[in-house]
Protein backbone atom coordinates (compact mmCIF):
# COMPACT_ATOMS: atom_id res chain seq x y z
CA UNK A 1 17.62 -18.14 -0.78
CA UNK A 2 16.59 -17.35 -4.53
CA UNK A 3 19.15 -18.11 -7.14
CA UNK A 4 20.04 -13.86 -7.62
CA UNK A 5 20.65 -13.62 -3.71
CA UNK A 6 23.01 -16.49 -3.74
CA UNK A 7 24.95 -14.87 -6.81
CA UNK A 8 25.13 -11.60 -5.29
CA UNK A 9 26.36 -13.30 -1.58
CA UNK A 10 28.90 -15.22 -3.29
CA UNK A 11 30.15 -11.91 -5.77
CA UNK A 12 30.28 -9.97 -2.10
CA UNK A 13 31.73 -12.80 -0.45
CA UNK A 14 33.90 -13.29 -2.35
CA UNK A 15 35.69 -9.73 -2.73
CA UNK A 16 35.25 -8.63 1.02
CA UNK A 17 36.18 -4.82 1.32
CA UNK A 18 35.63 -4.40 -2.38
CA UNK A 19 32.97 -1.99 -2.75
CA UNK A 20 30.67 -2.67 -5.67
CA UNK A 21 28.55 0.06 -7.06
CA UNK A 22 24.86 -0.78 -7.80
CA UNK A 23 25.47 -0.98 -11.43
CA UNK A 24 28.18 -2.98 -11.25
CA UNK A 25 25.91 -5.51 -9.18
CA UNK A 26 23.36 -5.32 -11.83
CA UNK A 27 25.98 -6.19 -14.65
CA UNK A 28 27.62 -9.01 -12.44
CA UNK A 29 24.90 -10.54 -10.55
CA UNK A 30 22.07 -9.53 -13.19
CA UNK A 31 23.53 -9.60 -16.54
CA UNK A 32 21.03 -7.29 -17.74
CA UNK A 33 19.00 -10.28 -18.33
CA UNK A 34 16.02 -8.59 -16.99
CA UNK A 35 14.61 -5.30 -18.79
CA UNK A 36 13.04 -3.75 -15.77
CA UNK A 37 16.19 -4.26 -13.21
CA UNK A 38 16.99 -1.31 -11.70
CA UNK A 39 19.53 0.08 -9.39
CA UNK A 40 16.20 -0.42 -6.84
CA UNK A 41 16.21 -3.96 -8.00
CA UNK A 42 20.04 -4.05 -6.15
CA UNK A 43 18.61 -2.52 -3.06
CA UNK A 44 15.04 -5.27 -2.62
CA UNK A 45 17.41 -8.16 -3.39
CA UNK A 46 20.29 -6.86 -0.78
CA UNK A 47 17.44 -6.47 1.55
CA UNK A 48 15.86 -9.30 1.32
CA UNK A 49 19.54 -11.59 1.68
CA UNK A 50 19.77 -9.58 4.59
CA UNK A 51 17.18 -11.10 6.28
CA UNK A 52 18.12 -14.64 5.50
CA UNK A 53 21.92 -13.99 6.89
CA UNK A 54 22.07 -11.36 9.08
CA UNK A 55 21.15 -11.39 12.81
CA UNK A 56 19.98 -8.25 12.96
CA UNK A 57 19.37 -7.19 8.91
CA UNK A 58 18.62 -3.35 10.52
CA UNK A 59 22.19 -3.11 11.97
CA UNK A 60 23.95 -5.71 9.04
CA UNK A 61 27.45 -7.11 10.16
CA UNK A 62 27.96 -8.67 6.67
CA UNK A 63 26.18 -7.12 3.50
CA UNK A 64 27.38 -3.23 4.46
CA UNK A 65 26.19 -0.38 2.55
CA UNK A 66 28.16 2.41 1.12
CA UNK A 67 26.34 5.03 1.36
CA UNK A 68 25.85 7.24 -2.19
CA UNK A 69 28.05 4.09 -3.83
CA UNK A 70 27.12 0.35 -3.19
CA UNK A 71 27.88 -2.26 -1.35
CA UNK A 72 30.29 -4.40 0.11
CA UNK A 73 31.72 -7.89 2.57
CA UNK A 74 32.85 -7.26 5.79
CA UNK A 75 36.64 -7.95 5.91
């Protein structure tokens, strides 16, 4: 797991039912650190933690998405 997929597991995690918007991902997770992160740069790195924690990353049980918001924990 890269260093920006464990921060953005343990943000989720840590909040479950709190949905976080893209943006407020990228502020959190990415402290605007990097110039060309994106609200697409959310959606690769969610993807990609999906596949290292999820059974089944194409029906998640953990990392759920929001549709038209974010993201959020499973309670």
């Amino acid at each position: 797991m890269t260093a920006k997929e464990y921060l953005l597991l343990q943000l989720l995690a840590s909040h479950p039912g709190v949905v976080f918007t893209r943006d407020t991902l990228l502020e959190r997770v990415w402290q605007f650190e990097y110039p060309g992160a994106t609200t697409r740069t959310v959606d690769v790195h969610v993807n990609s933690l999906r596949k290292k924690v999820e059974v089944d990353p194409s029906n998640p049980r953990y990392v759920l998405t929001v549709r038209g918001v974010g993201y959020r924990f499973a309670e």
